[in-house]
Protein backbone atom coordinates (compact mmCIF):
# COMPACT_ATOMS: atom_id res chain seq x y z
CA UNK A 1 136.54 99.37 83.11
CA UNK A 2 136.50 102.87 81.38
CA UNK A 3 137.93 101.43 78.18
CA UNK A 4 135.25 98.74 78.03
CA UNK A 5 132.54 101.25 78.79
CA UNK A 6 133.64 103.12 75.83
CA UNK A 7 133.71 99.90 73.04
CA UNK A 8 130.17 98.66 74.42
CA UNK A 9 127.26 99.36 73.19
CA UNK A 10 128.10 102.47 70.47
CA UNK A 11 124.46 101.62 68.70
CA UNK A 12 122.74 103.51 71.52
CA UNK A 13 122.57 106.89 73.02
CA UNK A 14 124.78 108.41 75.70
CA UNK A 15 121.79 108.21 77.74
CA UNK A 16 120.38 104.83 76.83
CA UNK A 17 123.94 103.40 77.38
CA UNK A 18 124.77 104.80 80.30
CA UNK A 19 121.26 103.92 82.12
CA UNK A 20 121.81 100.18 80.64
CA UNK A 21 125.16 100.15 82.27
CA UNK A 22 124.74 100.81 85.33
CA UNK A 23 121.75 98.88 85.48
CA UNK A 24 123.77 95.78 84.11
CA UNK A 25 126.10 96.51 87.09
CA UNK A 26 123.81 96.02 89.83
CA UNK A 27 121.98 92.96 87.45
CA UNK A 28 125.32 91.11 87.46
CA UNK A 29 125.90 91.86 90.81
CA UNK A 30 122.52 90.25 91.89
CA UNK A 31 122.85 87.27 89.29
CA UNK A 32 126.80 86.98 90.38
CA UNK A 33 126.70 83.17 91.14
CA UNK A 34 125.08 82.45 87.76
CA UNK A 35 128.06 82.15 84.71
CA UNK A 36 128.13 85.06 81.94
CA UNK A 37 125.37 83.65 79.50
CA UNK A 38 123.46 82.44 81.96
CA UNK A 39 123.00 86.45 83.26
CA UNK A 40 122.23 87.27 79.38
CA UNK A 41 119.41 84.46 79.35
CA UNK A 42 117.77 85.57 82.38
CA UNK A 43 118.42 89.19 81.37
CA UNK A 44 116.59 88.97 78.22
CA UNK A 45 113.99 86.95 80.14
CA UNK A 46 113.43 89.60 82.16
CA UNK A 47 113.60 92.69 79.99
CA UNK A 48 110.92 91.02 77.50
CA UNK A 49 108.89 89.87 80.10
CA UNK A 50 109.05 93.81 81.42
CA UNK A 51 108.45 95.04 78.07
CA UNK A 52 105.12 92.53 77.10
CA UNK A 53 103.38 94.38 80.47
CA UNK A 54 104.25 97.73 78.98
CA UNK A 55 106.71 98.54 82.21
CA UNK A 56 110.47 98.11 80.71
CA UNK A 57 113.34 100.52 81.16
CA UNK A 58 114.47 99.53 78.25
CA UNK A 59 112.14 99.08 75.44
CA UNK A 60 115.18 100.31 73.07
CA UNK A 61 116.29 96.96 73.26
CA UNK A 62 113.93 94.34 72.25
CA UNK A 63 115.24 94.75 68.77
CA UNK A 64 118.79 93.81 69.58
CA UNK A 65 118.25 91.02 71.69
CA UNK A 66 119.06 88.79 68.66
CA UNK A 67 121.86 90.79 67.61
CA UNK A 68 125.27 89.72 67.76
CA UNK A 69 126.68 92.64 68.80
CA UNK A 70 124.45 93.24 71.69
CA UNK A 71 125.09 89.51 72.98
CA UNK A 72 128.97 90.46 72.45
CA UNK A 73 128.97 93.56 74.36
CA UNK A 74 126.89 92.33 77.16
CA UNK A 75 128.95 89.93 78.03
CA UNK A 76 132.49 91.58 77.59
CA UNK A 77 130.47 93.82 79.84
CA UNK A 78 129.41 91.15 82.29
CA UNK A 79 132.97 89.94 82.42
CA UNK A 80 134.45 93.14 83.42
CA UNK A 81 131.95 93.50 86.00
CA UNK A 82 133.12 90.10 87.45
CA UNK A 83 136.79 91.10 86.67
CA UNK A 84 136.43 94.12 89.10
CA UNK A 85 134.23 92.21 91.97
CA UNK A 86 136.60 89.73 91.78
CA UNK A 87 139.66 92.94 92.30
CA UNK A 88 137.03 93.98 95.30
CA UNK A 89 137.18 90.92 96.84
CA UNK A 90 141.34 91.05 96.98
CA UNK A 91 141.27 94.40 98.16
CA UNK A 92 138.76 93.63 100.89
CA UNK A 93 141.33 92.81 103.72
CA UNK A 94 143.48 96.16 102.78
CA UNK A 95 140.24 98.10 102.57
CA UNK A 96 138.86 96.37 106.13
CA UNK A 97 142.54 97.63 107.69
CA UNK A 98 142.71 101.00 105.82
CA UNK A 99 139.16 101.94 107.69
CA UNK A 100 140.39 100.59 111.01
CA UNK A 101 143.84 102.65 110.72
CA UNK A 102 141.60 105.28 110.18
CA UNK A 103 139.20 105.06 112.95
CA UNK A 104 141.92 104.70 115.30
CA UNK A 105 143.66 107.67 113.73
CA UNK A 106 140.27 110.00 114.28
CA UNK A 107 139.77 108.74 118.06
CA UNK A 108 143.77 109.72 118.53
CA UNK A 109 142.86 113.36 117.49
CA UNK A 110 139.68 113.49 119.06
CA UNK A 111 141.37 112.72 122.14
CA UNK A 112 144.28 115.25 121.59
CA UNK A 113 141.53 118.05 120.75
CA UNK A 114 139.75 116.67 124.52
CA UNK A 115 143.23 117.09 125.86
CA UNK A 116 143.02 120.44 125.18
CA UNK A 117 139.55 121.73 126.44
CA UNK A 118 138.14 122.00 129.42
CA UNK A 119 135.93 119.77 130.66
CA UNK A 120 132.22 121.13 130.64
CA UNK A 121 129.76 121.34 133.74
CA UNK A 122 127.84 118.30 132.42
CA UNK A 123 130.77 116.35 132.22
CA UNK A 124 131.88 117.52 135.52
CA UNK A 125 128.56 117.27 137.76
CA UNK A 126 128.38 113.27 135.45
CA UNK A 127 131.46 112.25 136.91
CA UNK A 128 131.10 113.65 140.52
CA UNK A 129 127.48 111.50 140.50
CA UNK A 130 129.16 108.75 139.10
CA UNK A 131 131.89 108.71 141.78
CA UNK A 132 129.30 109.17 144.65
CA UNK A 133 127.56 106.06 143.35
CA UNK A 134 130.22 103.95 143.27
CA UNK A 135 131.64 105.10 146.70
CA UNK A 136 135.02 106.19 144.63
CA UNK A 137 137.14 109.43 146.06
CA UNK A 138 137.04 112.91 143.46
CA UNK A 139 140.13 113.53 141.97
CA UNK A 140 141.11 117.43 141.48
CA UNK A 141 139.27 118.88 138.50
CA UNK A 142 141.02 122.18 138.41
CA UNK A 143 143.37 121.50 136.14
CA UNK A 144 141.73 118.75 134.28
CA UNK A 145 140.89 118.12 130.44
CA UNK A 146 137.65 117.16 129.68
CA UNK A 147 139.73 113.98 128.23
CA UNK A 148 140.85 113.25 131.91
CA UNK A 149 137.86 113.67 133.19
CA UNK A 150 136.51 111.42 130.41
CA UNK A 151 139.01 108.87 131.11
CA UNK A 152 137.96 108.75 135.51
CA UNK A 153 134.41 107.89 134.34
CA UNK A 154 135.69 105.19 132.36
CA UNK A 155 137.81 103.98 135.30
CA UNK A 156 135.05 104.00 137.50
CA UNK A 157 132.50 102.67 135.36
CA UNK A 158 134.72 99.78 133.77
CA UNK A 159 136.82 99.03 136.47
CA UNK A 160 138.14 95.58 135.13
CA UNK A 161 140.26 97.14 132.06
CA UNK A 162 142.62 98.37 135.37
CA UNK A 163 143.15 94.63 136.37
CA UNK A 164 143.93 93.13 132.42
CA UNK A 165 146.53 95.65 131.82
CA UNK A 166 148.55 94.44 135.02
């Protein structure tokens, strides 16, 4: 993508490329089920219909619109863009299990940083109300973590995850 970035477009500005650019990203994005000159068609549509009300982005451009090289860079552009959704869309699944292995990773030291702590008098005076409602005997909380603790209010409150494990 960087390489392309760098052969497109070298009539305009640093700043008039790099605002095109990333606008064509999220335009292609939008427009992704229509084919590459399809996008330029209703890209130019929409760009001169912007600049006849006086409200384009990119007035800069209504003089290349013809122009060959425009029409080539946009959609070398617009097929890179589809090239790397397309390299999205095959990483999904590793992505999807990448967050998961991390979200069990940050409960399993949350949990070792609760097994550590004591548990605080919220926590406590929760779980004695708790056990009192549901007619359930106190354990000792001497010695407790707050992640024991945590762990008896889950008991008591979701008793049925007891019975599947058995």
């Amino acid at each position: 993508m960087y390489s392309v970035k760098n052969q497109v477009f070298e009539f305009l500005s640093q700043r008039q490329k790099s605002s095109l650019l990333s606008y064509m990203k999220s335009f292609v994005k939008k427009h992704s089920n229509l084919n590459i000159d399809d996008i330029l068609d209703e890209f130019i549509q929409e760009e001169q219909y912007y600049i006849e009300i006086n409200s384009s982005r990119f007035e800069f451009l209504s003089e290349y619109f013809s122009n060959e090289e425009f029409i080539r860079d946009f959609k070398l552009y617009t097929k890179e863009i589809f090239f790397e959704l397309e390299q999205k869309e095959k990483l999904k699944p590793i992505i999807e299990k990448q967050k998961l292995i991390q979200k069990e990773q940050r409960k399993k030291a949350n949990d070792y940083k609760m097994s550590k702590l004591k548990p605080t008098k919220k926590q406590l005076f929760y779980y004695e109300k708790v056990a009192k409602a549901h007619n359930t005997p106190l354990k000792p909380t001497e010695n407790a973590s707050r992640l024991d603790v945590r762990n008896w209010i889950m008991e008591i409150i979701d008793p049925k995850e007891e019975f599947e494990d058995e």
